[in-house]
Protein backbone atom coordinates (compact mmCIF):
# COMPACT_ATOMS: atom_id res chain seq x y z
CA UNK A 1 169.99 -76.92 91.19
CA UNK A 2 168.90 -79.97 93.29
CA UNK A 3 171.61 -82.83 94.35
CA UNK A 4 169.21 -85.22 92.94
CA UNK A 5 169.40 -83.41 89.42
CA UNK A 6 173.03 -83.76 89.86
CA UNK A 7 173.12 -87.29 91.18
CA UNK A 8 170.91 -88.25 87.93
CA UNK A 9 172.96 -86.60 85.60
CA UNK A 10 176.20 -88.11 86.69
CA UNK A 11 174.87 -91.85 86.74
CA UNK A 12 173.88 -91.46 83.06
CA UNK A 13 176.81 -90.07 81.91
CA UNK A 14 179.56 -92.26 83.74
CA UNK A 15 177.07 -95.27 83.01
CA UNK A 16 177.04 -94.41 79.36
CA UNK A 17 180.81 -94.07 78.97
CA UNK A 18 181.71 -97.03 80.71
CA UNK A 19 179.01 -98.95 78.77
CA UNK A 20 180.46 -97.33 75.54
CA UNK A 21 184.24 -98.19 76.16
CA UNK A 22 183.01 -101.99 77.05
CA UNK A 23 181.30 -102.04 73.47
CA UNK A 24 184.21 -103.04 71.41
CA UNK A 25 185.38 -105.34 74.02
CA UNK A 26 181.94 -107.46 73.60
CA UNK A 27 181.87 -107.19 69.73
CA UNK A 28 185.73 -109.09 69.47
CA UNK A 29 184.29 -111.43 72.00
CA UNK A 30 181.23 -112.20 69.89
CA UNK A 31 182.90 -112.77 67.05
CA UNK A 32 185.15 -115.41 68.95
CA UNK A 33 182.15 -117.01 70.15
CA UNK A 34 181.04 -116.72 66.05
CA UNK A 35 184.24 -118.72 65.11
CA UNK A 36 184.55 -121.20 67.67
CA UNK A 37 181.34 -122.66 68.69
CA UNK A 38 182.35 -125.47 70.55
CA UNK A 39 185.37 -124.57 72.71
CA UNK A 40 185.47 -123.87 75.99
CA UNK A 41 186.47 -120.30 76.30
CA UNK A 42 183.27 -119.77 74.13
CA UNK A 43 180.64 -120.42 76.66
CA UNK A 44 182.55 -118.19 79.24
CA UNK A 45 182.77 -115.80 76.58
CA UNK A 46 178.87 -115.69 76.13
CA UNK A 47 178.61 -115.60 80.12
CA UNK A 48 180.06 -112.69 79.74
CA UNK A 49 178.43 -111.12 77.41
CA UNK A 50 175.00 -111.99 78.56
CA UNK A 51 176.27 -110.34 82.26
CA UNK A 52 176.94 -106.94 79.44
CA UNK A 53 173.43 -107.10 79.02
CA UNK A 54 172.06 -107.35 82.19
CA UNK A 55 173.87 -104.19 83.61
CA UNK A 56 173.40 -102.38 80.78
CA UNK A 57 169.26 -103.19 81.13
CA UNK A 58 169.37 -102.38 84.50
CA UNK A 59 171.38 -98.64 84.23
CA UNK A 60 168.85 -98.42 81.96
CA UNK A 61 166.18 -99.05 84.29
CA UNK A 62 167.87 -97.17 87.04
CA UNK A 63 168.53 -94.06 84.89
CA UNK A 64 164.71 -93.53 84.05
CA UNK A 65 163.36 -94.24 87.45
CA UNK A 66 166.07 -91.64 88.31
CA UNK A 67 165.02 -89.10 85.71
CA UNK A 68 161.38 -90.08 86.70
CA UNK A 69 161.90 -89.68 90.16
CA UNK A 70 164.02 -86.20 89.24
CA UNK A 71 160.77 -85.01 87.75
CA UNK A 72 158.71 -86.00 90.24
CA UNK A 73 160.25 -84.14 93.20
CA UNK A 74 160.65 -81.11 90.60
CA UNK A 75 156.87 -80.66 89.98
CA UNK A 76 156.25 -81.54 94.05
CA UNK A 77 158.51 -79.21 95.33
CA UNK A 78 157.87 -76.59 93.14
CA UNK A 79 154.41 -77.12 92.76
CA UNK A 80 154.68 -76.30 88.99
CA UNK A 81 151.99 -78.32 87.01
């Protein structure tokens, strides 16, 4: 199979795991942001939390330009299609 199959594959997966185990991590700091508006600790809380979302947008991005590309150099090398 092609390396960038494999490379593709493996960015997914790890990305998707790590995103996973930071899940429950964001949803206890949510709910401290829920309970105390106004401190401190909140708004670097939400900081946080908004940073969660970036990253995970942009493996999202990442992983379907990646599949995309995957594709893309499977139907041009092959010249399937």
């Amino acid at each position: 199979m092609d390396i960038l199959l494999w490379i593709t594959i493996a960015f997914i997966v790890i990305g998707f795991v790590v995103l996973a185990s930071l899940k429950k991590g964001m949803e206890s700091k949510l709910a401290f942001i829920k309970a105390n508006e106004e401190s401190e600790e909140s708004s670097i809380k939400a900081k946080s939390i908004i940073w969660w979302i970036y990253s995970a947008t942009a493996w999202g991005i990442v992983s379907m330009g990646l599949i995309v590309w995957s594709f893309h150099s499977y139907f041009w090398v092959t010249g399937a299609g």
